[in-house]
Protein backbone atom coordinates (compact mmCIF):
# COMPACT_ATOMS: atom_id res chain seq x y z
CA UNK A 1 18.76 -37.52 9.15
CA UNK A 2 15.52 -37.41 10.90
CA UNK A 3 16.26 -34.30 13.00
CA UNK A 4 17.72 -32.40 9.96
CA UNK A 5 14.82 -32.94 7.79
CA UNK A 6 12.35 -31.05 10.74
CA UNK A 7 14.75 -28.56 11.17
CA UNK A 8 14.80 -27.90 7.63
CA UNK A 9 11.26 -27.95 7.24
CA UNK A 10 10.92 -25.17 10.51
CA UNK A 11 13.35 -22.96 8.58
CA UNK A 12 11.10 -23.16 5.52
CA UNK A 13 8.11 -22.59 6.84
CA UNK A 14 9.77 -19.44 9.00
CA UNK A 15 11.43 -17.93 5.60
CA UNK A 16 7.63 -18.79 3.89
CA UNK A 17 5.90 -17.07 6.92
CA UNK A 18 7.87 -13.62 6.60
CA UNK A 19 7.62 -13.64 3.26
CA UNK A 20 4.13 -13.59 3.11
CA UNK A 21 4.13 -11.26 6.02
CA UNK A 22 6.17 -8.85 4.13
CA UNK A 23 4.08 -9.13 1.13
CA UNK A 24 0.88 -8.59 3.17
CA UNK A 25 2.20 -5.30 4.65
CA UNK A 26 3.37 -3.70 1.09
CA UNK A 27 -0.41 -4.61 -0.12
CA UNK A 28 -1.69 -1.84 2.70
CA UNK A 29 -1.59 1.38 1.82
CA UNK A 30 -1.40 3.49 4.87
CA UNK A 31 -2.34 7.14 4.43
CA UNK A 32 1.02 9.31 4.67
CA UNK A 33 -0.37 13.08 3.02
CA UNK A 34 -2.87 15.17 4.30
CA UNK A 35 -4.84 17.89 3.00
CA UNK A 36 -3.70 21.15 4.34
CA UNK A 37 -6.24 23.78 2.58
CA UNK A 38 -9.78 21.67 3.16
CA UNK A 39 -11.05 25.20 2.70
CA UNK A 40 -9.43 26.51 -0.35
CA UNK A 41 -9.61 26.10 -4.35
CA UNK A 42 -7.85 23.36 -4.29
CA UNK A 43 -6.39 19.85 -2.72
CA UNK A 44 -3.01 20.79 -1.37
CA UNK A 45 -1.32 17.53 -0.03
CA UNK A 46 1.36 17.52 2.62
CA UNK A 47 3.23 14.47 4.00
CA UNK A 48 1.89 14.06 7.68
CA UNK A 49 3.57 15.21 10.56
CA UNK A 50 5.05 13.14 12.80
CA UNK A 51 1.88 13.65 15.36
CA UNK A 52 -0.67 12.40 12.89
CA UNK A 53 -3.85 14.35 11.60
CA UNK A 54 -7.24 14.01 12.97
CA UNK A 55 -10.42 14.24 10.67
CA UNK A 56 -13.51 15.96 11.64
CA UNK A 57 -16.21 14.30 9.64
CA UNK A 58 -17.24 16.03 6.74
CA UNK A 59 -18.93 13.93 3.72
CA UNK A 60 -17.31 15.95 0.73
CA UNK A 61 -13.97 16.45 1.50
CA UNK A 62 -10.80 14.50 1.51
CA UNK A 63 -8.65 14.61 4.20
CA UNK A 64 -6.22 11.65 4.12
CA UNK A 65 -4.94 9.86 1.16
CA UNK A 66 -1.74 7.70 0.35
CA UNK A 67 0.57 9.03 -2.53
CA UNK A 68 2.75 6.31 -3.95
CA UNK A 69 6.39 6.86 -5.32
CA UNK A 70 4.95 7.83 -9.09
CA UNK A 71 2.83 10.72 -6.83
CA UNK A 72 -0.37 9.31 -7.31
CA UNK A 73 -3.00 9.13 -5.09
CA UNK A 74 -5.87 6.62 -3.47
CA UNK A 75 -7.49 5.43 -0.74
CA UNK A 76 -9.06 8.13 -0.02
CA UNK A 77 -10.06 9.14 3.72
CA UNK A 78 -12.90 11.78 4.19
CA UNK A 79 -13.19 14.42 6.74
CA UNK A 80 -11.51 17.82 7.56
CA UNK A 81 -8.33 18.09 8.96
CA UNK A 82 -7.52 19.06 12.44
């Protein structure tokens, strides 16, 4: 009885653990567009390549953002893209 109570309580505690891991990871919003005319009119945002983007520092403009499944945008990362 003894060593199936600590076994349960180690498969608990695992299942608890990725759980919270999991939640933790769909808090953080990674960018995934990119603004491809920093010089134009207008914010044009493209899903980044596969490479990444690099951002030159620039105060005013937005380079990286993350666009959720509704297509709305935050976290906002400043900088012109390379």
């Amino acid at each position: 009885m003894k060593k199936l109570r600590i076994d349960f309580m180690f498969a608990a505690a695992l299942i608890l653990g990725g759980g919270l891991a999991v939640a933790n990871d769909a808090m953080t919003n990674v960018p995934n567009v990119y603004n491809a005319t920093p010089d134009g009119p207008s914010e044009t945002w493209t899903p980044l390549p596969a490479g990444g983007i690099e951002c030159e520092e620039h105060e005013e403009i937005n380079c990286k953002a993350f666009r959720n499944s509704e297509g709305a945008l935050s976290d906002f990362e400043k900088g012109r893209a390379q």
